[in-house]
Protein backbone atom coordinates (compact mmCIF):
# COMPACT_ATOMS: atom_id res chain seq x y z
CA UNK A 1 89.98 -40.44 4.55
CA UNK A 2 87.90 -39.34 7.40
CA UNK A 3 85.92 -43.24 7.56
CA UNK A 4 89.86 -44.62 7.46
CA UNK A 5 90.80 -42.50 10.42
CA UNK A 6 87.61 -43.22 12.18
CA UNK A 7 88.17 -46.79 12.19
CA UNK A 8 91.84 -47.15 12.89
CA UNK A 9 90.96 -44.72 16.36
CA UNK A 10 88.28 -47.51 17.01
CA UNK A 11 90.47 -50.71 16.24
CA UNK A 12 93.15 -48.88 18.55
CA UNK A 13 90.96 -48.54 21.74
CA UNK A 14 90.12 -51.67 21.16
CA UNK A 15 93.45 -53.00 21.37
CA UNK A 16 94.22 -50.96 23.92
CA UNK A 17 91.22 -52.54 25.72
CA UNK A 18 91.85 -56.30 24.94
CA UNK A 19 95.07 -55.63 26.37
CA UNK A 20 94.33 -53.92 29.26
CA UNK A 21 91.97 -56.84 29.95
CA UNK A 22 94.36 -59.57 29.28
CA UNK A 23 96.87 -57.97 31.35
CA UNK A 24 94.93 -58.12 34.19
CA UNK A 25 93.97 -60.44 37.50
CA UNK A 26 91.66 -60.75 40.49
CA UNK A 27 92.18 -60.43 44.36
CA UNK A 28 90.21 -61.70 46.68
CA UNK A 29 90.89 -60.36 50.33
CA UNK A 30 90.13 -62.87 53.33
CA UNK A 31 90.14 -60.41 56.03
CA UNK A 32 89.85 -61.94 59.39
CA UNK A 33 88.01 -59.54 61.68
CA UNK A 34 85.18 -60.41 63.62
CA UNK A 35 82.55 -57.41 62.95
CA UNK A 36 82.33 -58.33 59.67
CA UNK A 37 82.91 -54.94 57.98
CA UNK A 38 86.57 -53.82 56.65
CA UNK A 39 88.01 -51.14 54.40
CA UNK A 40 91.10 -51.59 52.33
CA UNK A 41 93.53 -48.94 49.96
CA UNK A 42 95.39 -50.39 47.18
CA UNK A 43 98.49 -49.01 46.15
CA UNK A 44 97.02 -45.30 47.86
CA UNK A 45 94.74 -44.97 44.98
CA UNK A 46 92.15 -47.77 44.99
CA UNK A 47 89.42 -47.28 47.54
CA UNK A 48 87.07 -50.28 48.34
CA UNK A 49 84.61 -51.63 51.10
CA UNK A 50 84.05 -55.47 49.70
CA UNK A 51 86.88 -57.90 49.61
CA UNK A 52 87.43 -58.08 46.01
CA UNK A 53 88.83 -55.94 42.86
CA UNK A 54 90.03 -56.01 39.44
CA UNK A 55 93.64 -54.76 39.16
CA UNK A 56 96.37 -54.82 36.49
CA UNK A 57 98.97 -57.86 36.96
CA UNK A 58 101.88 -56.77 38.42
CA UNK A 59 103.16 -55.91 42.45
CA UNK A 60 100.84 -54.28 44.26
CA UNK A 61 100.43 -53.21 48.33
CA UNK A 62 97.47 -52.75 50.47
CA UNK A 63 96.16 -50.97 53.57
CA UNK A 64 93.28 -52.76 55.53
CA UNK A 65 91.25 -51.52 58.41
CA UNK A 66 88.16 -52.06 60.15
CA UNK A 67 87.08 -50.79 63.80
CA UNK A 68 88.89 -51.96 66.67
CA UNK A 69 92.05 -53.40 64.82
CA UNK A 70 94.83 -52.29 63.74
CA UNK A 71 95.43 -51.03 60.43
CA UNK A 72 97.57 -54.21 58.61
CA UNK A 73 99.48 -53.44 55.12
CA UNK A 74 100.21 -56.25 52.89
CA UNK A 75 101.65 -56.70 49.81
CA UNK A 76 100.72 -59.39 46.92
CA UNK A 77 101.46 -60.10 43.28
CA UNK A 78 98.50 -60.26 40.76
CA UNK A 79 98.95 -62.41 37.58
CA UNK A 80 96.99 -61.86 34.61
CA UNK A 81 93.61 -63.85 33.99
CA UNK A 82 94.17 -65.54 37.23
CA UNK A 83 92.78 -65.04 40.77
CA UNK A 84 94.86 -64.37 43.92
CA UNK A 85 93.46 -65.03 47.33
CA UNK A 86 95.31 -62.72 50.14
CA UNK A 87 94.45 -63.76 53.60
CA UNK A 88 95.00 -60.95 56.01
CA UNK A 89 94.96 -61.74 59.59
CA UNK A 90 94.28 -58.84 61.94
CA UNK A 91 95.39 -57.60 65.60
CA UNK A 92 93.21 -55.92 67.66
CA UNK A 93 93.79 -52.41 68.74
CA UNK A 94 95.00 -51.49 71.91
CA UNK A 95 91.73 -48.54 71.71
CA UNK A 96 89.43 -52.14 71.43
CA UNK A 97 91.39 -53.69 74.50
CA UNK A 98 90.86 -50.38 76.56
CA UNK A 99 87.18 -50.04 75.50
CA UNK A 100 86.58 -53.84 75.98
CA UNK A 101 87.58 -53.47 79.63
CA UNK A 102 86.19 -49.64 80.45
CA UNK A 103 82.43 -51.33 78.71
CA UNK A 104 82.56 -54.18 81.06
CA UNK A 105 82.96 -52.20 83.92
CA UNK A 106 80.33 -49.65 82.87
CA UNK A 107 77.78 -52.81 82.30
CA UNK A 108 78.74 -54.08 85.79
CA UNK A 109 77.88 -50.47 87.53
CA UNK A 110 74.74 -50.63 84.77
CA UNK A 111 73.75 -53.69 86.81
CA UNK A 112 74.03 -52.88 89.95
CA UNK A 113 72.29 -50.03 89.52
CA UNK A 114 69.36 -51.30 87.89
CA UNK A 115 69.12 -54.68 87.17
CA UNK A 116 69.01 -55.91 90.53
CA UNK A 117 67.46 -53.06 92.56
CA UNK A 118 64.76 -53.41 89.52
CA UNK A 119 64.94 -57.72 89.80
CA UNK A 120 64.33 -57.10 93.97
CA UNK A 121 61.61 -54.53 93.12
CA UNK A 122 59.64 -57.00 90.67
CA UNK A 123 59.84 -59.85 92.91
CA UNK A 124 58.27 -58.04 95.85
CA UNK A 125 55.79 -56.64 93.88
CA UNK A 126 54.59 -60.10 92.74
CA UNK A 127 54.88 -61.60 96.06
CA UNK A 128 52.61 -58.49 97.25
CA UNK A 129 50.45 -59.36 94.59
CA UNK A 130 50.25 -62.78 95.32
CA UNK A 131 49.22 -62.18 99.37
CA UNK A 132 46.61 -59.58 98.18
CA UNK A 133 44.91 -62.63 96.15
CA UNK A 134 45.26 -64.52 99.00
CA UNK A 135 44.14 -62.45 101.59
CA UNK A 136 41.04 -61.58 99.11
CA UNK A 137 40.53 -65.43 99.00
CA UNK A 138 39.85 -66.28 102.61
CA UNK A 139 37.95 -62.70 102.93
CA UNK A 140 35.30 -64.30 100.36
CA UNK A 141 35.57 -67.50 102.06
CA UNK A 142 34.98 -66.10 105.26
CA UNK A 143 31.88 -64.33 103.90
CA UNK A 144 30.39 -67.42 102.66
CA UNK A 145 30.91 -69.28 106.20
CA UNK A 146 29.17 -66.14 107.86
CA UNK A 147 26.16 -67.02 105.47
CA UNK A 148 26.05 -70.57 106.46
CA UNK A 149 26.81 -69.87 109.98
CA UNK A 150 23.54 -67.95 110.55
CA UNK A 151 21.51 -70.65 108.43
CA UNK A 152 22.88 -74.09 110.13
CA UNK A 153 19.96 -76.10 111.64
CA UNK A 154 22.00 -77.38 114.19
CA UNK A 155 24.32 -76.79 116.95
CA UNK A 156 27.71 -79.17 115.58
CA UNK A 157 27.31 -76.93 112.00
CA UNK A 158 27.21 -74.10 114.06
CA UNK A 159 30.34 -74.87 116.04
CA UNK A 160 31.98 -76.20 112.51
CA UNK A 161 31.40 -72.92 110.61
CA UNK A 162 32.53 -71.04 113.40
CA UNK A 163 36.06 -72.80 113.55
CA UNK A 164 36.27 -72.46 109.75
CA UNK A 165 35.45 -68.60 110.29
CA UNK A 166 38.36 -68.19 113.20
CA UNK A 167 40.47 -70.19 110.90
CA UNK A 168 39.76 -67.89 107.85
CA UNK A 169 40.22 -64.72 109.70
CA UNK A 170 43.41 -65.51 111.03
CA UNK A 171 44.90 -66.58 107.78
CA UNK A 172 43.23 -62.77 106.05
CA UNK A 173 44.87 -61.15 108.89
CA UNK A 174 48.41 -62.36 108.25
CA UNK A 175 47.99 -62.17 103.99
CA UNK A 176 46.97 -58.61 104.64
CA UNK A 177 49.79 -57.74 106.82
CA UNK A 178 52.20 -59.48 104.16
CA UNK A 179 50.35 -57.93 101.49
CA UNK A 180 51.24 -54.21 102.85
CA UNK A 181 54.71 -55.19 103.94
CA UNK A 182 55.74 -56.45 100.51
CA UNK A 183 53.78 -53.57 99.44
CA UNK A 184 56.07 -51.17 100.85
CA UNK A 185 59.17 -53.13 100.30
CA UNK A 186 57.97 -52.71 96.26
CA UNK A 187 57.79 -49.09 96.44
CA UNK A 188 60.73 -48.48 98.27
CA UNK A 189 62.85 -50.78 96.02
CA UNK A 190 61.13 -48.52 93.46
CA UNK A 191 62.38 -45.61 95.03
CA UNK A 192 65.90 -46.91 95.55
CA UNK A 193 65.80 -48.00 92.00
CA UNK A 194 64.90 -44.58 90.52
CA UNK A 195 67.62 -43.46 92.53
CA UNK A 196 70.58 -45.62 91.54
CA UNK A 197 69.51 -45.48 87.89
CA UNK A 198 69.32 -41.92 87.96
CA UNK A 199 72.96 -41.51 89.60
CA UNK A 200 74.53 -43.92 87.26
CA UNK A 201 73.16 -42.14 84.28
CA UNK A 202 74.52 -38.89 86.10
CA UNK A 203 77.96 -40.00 86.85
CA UNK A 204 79.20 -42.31 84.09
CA UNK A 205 78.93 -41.85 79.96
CA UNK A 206 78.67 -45.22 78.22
CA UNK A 207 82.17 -46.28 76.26
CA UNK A 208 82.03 -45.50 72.02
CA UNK A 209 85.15 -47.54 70.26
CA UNK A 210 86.44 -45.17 67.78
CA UNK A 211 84.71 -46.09 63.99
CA UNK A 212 86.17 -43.05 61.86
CA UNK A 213 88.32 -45.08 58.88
CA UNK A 214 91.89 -43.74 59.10
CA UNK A 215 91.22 -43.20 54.99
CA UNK A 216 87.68 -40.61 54.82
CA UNK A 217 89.48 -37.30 54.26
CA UNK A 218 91.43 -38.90 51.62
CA UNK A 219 88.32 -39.33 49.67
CA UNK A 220 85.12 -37.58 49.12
CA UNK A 221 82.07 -39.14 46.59
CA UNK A 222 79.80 -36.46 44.29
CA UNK A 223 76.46 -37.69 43.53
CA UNK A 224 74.34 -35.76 41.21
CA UNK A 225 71.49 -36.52 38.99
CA UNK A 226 73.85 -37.09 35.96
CA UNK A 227 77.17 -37.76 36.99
CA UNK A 228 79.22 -38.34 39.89
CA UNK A 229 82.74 -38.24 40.98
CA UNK A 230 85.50 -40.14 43.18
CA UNK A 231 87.94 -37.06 44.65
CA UNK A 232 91.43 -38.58 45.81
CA UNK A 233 92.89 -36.24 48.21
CA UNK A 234 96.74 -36.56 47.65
CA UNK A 235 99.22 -36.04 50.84
């Protein structure tokens, strides 16, 4: 009596089982948002973050919603052992537009502030560099033509290393007096750089677009080492 009973409880979940799963379709959700990452509620009980579910055939209605549009419901019809393919086309939110246009501006004051001051600041620097290597140039060639000046076994050599030193001179003169007014154009681009950076980061706060799902206090996951648990908060 007890093996009888046994066995007609297990033939009846398994009934109940085979048609559960014959009574039941797919949905696949083509959600047309450009970051990629969406979260949709089915029938205010189903709770998913990929695009596509089991559910029993029948009417059924969804809420989608990712960051920065605006949260779309749709309904759709599932039919059993077949798959349905619900394409849901989103609007942005009128939060995205305003943080669209309050992030361009704060990039524009970004770049004022430092990526030109810092662009004028390089390019000095490298064109103080650059006369400091010259200027060092002619300095060494100059030193060499001193050499050869006080060695020449003539009078024309004499005379030719002497215009070559004149020449020379002149031209480590004006490098050098480049090379410290570039110099000081670097540093105080520095300094004016330090400065606007350090009053933009004062005076303005970088934009944040809103990412908190309209749907996380309506569920709460429990993880522990042998079970875990999906609370539905209801209202």
């Amino acid at each position: 009596m007890y093996l009888r009973t046994t066995l007609f409880a297990l033939f009846s979940i398994l009934s109940i089982s085979s048609f559960s799963q014959a009574n039941t379709g797919t949905v696949k959700f083509l959600v047309e948002v450009d970051n990629g990452y969406f979260e949709i509620l089915i029938d205010d009980t189903l709770y998913l973050k990929n695009y596509k579910t089991t559910l029993e055939a029948g009417e059924h209605s969804a809420k989608i919603w990712s960051p920065g549009y605006i949260t779309t419901q749709v309904s759709f019809e599932v039919k059993a052992n077949e798959t349905v393919e619900k394409f849901v086309e989103m609007g942005i939110s009128n939060e995205r537009q305003v943080y669209e246009r309050e992030y361009k501006d704060y990039r524009m004051k970004f770049h004022k502030s430092l990526t030109i001051p810092g662009t004028v600041t390089l390019a000095t620097a490298l064109t103080s560099g650059t006369f400091m290597i010259l200027a060092y140039d002619r300095k060494i060639q100059t030193l060499k033509d001193v050499d050869l000046y006080h060695a020449a076994p003539d009078l024309q050599q004499v005379e030719l290393y002497k215009s070559r030193i004149a020449l020379n001179n002149t031209k480590y003169n004006r490098y050098r007096a480049a090379y410290y007014i570039t110099g000081g154009l670097s540093v105080l681009s520095l300094a004016t750089t330090i400065y606007t950076y350090t009053k933009f980061k004062k005076n303005n706060i970088e934009p944040v677009l809103n990412s908190e799902s309209p749907f996380k206090d309506r569920f709460s996951l429990r993880v522990s080492p042998v079970s875990f648990g999906l609370t539905y908060k209801i209202g």
